[in-house]
C-alpha atoms as a PDB file:
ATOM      1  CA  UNK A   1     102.048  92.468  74.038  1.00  0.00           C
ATOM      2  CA  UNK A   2      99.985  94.730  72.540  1.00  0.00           C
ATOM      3  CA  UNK A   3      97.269  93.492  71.010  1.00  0.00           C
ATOM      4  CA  UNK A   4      94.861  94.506  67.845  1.00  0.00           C
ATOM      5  CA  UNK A   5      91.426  92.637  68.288  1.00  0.00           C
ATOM      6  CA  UNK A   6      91.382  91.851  71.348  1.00  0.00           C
ATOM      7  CA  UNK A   7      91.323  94.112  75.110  1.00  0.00           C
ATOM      8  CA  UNK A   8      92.860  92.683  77.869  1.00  0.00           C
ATOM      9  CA  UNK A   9      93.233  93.413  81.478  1.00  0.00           C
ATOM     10  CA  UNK A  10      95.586  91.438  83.447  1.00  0.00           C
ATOM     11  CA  UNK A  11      94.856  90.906  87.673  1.00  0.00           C
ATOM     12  CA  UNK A  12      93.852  88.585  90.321  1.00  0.00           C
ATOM     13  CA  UNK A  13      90.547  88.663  87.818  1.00  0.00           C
ATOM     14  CA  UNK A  14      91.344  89.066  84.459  1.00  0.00           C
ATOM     15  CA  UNK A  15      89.366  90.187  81.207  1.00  0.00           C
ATOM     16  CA  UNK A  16      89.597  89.951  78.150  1.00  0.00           C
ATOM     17  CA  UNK A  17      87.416  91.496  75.297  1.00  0.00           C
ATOM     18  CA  UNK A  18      86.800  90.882  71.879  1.00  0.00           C
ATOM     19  CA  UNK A  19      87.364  94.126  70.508  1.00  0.00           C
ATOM     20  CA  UNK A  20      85.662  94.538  66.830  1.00  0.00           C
ATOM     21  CA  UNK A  21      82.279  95.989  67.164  1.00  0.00           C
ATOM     22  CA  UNK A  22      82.079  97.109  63.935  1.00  0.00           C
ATOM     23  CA  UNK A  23      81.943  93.577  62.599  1.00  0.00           C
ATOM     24  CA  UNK A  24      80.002  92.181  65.649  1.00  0.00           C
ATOM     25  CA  UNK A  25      83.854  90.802  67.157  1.00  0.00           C
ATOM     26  CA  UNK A  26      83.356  88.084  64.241  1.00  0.00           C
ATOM     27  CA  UNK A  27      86.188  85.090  64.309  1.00  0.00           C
ATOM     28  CA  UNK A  28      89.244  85.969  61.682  1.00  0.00           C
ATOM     29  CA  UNK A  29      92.457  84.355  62.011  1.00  0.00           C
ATOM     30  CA  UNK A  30      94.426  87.628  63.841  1.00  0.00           C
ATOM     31  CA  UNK A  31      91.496  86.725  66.714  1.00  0.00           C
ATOM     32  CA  UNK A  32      92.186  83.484  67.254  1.00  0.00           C
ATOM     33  CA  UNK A  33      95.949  83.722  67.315  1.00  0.00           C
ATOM     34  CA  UNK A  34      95.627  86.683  69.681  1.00  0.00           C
ATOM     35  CA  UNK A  35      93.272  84.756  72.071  1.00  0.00           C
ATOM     36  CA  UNK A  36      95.721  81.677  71.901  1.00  0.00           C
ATOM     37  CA  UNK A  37      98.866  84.112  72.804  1.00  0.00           C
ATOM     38  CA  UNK A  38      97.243  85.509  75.637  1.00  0.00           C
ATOM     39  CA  UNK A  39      95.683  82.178  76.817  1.00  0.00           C
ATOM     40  CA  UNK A  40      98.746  81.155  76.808  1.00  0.00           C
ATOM     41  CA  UNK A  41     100.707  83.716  78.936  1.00  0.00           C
ATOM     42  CA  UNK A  42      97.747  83.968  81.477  1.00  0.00           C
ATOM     43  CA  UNK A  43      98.501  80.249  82.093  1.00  0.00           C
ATOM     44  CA  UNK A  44     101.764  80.792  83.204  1.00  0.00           C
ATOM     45  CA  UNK A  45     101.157  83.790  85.484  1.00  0.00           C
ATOM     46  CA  UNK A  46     100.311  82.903  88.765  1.00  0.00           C
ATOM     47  CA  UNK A  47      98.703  86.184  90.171  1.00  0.00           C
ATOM     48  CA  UNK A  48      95.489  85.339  87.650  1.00  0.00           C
ATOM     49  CA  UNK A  49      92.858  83.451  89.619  1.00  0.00           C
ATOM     50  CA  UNK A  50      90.338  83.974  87.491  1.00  0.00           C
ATOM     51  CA  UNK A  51      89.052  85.358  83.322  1.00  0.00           C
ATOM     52  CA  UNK A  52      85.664  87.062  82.012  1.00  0.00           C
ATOM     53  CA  UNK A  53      85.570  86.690  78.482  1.00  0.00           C
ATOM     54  CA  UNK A  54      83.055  88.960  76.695  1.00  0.00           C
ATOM     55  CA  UNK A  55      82.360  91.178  73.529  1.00  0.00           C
ATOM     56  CA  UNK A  56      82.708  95.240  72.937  1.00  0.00           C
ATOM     57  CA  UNK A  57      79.567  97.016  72.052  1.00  0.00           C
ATOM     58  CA  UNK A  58      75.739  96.154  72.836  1.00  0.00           C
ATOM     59  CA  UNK A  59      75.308  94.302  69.743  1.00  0.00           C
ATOM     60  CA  UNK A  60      77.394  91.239  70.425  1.00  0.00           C
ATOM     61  CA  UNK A  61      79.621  89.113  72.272  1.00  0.00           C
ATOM     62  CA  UNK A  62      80.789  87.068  68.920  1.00  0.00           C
ATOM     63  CA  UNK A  63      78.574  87.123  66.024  1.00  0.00           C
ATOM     64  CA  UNK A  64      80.398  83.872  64.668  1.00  0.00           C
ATOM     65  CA  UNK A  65      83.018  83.615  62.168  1.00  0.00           C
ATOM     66  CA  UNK A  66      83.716  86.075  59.412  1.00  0.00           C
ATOM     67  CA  UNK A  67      81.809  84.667  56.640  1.00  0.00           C
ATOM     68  CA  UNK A  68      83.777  87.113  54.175  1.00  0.00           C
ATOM     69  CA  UNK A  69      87.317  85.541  55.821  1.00  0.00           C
ATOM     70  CA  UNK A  70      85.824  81.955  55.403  1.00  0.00           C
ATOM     71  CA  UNK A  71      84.158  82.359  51.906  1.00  0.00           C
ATOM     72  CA  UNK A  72      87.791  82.134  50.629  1.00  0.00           C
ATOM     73  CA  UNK A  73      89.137  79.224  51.990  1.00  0.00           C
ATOM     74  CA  UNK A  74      89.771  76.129  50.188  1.00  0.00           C
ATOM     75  CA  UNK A  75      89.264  72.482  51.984  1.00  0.00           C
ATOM     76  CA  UNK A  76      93.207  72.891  53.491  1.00  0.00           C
ATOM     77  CA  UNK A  77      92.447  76.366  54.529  1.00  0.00           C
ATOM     78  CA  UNK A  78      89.419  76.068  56.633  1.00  0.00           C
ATOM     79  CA  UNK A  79      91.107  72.735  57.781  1.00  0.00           C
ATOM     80  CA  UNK A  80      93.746  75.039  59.413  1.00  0.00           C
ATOM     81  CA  UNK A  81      91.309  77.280  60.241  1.00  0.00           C
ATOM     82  CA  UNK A  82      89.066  74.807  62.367  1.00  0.00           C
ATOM     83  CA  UNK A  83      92.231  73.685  64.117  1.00  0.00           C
ATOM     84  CA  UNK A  84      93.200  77.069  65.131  1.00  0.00           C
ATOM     85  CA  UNK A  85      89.476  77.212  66.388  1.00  0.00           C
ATOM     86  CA  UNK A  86      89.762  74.198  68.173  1.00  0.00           C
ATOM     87  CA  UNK A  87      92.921  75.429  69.514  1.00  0.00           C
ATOM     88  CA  UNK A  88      91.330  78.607  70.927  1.00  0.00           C
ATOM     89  CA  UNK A  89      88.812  77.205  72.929  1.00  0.00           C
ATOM     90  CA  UNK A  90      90.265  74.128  74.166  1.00  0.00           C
ATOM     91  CA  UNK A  91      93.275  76.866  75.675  1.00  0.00           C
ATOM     92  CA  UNK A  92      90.140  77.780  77.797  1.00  0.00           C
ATOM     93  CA  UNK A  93      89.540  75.110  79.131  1.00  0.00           C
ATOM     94  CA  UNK A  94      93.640  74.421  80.115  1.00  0.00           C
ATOM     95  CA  UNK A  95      93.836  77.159  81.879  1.00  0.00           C
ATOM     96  CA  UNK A  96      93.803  76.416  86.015  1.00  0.00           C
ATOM     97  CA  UNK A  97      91.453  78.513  86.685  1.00  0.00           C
ATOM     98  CA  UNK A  98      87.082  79.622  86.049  1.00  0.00           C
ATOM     99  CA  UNK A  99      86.455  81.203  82.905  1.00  0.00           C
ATOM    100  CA  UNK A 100      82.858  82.806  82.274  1.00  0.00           C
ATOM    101  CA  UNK A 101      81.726  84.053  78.945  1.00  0.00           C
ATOM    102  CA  UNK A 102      79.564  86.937  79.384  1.00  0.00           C
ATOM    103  CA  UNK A 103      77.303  87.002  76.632  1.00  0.00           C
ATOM    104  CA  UNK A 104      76.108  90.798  76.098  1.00  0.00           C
ATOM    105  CA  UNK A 105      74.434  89.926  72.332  1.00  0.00           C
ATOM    106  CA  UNK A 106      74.671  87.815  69.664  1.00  0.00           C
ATOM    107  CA  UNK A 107      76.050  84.431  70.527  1.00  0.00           C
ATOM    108  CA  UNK A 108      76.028  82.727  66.826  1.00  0.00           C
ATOM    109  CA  UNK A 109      78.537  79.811  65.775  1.00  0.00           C
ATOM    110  CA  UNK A 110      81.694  80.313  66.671  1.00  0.00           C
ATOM    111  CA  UNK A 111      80.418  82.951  69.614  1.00  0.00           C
ATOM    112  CA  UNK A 112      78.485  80.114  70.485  1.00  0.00           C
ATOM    113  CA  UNK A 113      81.533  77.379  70.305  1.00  0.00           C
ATOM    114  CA  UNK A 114      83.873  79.847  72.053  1.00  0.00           C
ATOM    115  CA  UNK A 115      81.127  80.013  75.239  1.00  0.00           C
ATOM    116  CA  UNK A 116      80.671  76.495  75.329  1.00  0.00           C
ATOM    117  CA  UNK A 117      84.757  76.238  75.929  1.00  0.00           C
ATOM    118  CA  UNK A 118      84.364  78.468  79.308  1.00  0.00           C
ATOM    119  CA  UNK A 119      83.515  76.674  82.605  1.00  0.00           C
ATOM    120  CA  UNK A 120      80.273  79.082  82.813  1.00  0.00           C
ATOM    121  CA  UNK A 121      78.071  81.116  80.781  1.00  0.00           C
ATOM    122  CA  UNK A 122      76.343  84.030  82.405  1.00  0.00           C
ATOM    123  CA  UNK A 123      74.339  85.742  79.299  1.00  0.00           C
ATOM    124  CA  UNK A 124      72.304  89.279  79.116  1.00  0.00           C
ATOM    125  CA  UNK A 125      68.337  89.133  78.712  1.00  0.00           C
ATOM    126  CA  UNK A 126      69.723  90.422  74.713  1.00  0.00           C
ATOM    127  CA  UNK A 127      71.481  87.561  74.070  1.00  0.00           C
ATOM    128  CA  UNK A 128      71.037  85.237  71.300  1.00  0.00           C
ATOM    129  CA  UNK A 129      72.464  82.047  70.524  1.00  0.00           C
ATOM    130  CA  UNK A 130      72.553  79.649  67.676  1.00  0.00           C
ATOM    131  CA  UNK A 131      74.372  77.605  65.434  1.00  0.00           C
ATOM    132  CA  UNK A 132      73.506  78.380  61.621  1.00  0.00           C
ATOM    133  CA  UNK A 133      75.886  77.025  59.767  1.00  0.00           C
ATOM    134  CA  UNK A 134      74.188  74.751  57.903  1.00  0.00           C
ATOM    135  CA  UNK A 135      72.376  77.842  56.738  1.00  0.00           C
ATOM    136  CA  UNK A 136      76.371  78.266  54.785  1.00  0.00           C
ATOM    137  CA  UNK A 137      76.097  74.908  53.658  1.00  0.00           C
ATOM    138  CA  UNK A 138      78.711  73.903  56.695  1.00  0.00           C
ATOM    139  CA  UNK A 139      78.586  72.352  60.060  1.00  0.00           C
ATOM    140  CA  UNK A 140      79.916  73.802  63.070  1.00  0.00           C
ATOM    141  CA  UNK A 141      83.814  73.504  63.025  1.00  0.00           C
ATOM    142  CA  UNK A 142      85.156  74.916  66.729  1.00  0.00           C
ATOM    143  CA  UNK A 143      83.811  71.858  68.639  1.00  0.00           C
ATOM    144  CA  UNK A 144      79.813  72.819  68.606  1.00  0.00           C
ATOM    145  CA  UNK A 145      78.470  69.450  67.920  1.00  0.00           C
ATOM    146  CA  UNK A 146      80.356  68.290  70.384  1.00  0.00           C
ATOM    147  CA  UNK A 147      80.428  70.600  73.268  1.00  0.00           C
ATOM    148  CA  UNK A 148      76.872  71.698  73.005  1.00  0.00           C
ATOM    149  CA  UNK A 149      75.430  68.028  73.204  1.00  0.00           C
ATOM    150  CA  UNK A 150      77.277  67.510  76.253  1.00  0.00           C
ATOM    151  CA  UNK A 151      76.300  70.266  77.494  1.00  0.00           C
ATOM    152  CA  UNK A 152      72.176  70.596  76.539  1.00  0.00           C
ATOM    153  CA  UNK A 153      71.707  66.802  75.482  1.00  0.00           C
ATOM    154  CA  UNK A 154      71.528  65.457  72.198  1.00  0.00           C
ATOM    155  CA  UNK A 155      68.190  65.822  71.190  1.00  0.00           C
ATOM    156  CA  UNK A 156      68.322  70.165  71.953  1.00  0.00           C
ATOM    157  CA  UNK A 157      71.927  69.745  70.544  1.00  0.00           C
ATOM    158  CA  UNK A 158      69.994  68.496  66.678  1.00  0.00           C
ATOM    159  CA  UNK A 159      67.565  71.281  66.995  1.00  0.00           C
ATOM    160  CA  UNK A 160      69.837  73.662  67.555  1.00  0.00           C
ATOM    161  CA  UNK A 161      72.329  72.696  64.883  1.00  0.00           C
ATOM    162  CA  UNK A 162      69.920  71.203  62.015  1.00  0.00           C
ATOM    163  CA  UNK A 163      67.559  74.323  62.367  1.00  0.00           C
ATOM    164  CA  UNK A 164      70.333  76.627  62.739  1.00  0.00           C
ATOM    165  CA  UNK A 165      67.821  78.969  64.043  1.00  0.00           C
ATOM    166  CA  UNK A 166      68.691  81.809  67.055  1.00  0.00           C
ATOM    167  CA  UNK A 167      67.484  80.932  70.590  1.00  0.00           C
ATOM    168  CA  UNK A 168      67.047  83.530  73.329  1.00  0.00           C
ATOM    169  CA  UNK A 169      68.711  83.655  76.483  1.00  0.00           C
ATOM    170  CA  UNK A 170      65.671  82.407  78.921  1.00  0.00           C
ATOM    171  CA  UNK A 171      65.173  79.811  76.479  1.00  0.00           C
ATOM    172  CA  UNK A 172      69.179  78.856  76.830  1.00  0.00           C
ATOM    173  CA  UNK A 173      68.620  78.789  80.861  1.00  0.00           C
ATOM    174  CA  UNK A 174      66.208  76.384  80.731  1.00  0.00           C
ATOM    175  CA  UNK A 175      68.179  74.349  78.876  1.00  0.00           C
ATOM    176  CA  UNK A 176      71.314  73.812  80.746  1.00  0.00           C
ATOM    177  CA  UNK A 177      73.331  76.521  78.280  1.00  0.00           C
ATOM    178  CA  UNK A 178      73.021  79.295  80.159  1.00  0.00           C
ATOM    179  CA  UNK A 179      73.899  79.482  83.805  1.00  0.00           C
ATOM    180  CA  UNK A 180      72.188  82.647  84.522  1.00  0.00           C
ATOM    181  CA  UNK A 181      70.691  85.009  82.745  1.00  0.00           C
ATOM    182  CA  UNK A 182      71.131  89.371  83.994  1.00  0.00           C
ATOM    183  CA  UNK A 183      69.674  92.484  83.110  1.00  0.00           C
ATOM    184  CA  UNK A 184      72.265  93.627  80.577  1.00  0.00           C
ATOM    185  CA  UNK A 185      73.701  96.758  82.691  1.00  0.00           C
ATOM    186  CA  UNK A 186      73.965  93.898  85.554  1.00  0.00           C
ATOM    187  CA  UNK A 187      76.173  91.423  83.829  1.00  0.00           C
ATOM    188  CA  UNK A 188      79.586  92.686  83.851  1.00  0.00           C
ATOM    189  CA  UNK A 189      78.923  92.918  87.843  1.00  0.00           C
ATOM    190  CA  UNK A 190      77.767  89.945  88.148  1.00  0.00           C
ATOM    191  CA  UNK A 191      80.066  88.039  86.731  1.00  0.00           C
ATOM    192  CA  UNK A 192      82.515  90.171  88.524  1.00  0.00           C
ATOM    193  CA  UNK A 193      81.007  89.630  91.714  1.00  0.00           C
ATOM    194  CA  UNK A 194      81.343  85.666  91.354  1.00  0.00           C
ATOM    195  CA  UNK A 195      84.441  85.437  89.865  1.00  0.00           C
ATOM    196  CA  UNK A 196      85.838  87.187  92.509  1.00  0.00           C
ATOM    197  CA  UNK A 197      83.755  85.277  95.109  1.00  0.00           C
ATOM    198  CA  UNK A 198      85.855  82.038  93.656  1.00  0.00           C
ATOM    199  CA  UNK A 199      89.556  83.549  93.427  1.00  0.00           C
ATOM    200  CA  UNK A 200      88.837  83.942  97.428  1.00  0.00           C
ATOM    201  CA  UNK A 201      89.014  80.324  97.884  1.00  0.00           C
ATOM    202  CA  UNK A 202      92.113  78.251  97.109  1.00  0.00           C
ATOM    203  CA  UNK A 203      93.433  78.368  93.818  1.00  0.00           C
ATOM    204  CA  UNK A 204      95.190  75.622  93.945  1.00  0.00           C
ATOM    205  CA  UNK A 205      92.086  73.173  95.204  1.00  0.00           C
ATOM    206  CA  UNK A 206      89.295  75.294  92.047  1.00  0.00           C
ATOM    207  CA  UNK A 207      92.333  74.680  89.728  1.00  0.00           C
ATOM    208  CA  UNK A 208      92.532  70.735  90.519  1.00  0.00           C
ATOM    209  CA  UNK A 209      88.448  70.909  91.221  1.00  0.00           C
ATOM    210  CA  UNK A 210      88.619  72.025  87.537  1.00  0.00           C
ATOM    211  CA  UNK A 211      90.822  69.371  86.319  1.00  0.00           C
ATOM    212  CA  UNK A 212      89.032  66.621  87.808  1.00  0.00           C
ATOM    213  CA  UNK A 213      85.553  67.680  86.481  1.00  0.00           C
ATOM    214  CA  UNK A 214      86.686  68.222  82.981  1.00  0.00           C
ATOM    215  CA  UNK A 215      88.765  65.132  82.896  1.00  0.00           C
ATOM    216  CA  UNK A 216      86.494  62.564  84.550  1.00  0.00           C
ATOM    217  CA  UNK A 217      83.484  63.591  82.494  1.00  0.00           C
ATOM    218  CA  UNK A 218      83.905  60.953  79.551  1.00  0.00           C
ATOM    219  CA  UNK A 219      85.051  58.391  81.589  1.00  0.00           C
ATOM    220  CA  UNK A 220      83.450  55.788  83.561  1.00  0.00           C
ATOM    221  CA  UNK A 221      82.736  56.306  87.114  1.00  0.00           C
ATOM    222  CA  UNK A 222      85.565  53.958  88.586  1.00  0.00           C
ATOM    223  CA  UNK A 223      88.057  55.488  86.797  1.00  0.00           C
ATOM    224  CA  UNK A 224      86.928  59.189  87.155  1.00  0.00           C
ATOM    225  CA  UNK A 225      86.939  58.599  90.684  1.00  0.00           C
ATOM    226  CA  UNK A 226      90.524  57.218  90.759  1.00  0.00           C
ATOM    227  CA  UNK A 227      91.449  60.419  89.056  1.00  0.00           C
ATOM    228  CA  UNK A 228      89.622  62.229  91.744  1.00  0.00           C
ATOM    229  CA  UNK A 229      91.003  60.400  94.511  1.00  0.00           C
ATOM    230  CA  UNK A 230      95.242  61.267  92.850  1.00  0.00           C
ATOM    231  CA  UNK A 231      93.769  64.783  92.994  1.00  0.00           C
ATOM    232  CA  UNK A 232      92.604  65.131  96.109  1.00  0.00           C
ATOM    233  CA  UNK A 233      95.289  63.459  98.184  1.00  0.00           C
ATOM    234  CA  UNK A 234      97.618  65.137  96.357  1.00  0.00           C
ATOM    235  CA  UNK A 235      96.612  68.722  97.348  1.00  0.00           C
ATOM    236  CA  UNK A 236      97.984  67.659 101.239  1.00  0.00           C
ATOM    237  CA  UNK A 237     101.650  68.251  99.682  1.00  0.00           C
ATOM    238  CA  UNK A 238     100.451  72.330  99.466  1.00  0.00           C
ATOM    239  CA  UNK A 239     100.947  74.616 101.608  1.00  0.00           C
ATOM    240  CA  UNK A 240      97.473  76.182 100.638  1.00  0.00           C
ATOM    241  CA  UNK A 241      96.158  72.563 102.260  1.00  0.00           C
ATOM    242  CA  UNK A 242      98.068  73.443 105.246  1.00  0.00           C
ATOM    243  CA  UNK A 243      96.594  77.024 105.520  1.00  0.00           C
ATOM    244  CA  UNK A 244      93.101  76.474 104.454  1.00  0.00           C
ATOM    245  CA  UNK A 245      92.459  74.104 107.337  1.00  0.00           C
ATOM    246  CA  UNK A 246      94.495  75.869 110.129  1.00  0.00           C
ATOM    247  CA  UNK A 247      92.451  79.253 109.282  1.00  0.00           C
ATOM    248  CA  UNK A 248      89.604  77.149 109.405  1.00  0.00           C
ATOM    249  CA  UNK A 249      90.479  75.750 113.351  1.00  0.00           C
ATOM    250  CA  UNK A 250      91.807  79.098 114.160  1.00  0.00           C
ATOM    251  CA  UNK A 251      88.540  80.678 113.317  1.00  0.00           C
ATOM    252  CA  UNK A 252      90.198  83.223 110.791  1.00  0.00           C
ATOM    253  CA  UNK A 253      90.119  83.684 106.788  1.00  0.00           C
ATOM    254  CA  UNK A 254      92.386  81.585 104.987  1.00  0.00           C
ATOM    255  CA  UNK A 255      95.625  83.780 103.538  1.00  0.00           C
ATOM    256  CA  UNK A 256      96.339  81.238 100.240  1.00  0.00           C
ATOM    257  CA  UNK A 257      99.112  81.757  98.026  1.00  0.00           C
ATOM    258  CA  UNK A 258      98.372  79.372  95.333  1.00  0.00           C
ATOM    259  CA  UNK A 259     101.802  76.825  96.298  1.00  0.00           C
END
């Protein structure tokens, strides 16, 4: 499918831009529905091991919402609008496989939300993040108060999202948002370099790794670790089992075909 807001390029690592510069690759609805169609088919395509998400331009990876889209919605509109959000990022986190966000710029609200929904955030020393929107006389609406607690705690979570102020990216590091932080012309390579780093080892094992992390998070230990146990034992019915451990006592690299 051709696509309008969005540039994508399919392989074994994927990417996919957000392609409007001139509006700092703001949120409207043909973004969302264009991220959630190609979520979607890169879920069902086996070759894909891994997905950098990022922005077009210098300026930003996604500036937040488009406040002139959102001024006009009613209380039913930017209902459906939040759930389409929602939608969006929590199709990140289905998909069986490491996402990073590379942040290149301006992380704010929904840029913010969306890089909270990949498994890793590796931003530019020019990024910014923040959460402003009760600056617009809202509150965060694509998961933020909820994803960024769990990720940076709740008191840095508050500060973030009362003050609605920007933070910088060293700042982000030190609080558990950020991952790493890269000179901006070493990003892209970087994430590259990892990414590809993980779609070496077997896909089927980071995909249930995944699973069992994001899953067992909320609950308590006992049962997390019953859901890690199913996982486990159930990844000696693959043949990528049965390959990564005979490479392994044959001395060789590990030839795994994600079955």
């Amino acid at each position: 499918m051709d696509y309008r807001t969005i540039l994508v390029e399919v392989g074994t690592v994927s990417t996919c831009t957000i392609n409007r510069p001139d509006k700092l690759n703001a949120l409207n609805g043909d973004v969302l529905r264009e991220l959630l169609d190609f979520n979607q088919g890169l879920r069902a395509n086996r070759d894909v091991r891994a997905l950098i998400l990022t922005g077009a331009g210098e300026k930003a990876f996604i500036a937040g919402a488009d406040i002139a889209f959102m001024s006009g919605l009613d209380v039913r509109g930017a209902r459906e609008f939040a759930e389409m959000g929602h939608r969006v990022c929590d199709s990140f986190g289905a998909l069986p496989f490491p996402v990073i966000a590379a942040v290149n710029g301006f992380a704010l609200g929904g840029g913010t939300e969306v890089a909270l929904s990949c498994d890793f955030i590796y931003a530019s020393k020019k990024a910014k993040f923040g959460q402003p929107e009760v600056k617009l006389g809202v509150i965060p609406g694509f998961g933020g108060t909820q994803r960024l607690a769990r990720r940076v705690g709740l008191g840095n979570a508050k500060e973030i999202i009362f003050l609605g102020d920007q933070i910088g990216a060293e700042q982000a590091y030190c609080m558990g948002l950020v991952n790493a932080v890269c000179e901006p012309e070493e990003l892209l390579p970087r994430v590259r370099k990892v990414l590809e780093s993980i779609a070496a080892r077997g896909p089927l094992a980071v995909a249930q790794a995944k699973r069992a992390i994001d899953r067992g998070y909320d609950l308590s230990l006992d049962v997390a670790n019953e859901i890690e146990r199913a996982l486990f034992a159930g990844l000696f019915a693959t043949n990528d089992q049965k390959e990564g451990m005979a490479a392994f006592v044959a001395k060789r690299e590990a030839k795994f075909e994600n079955r």
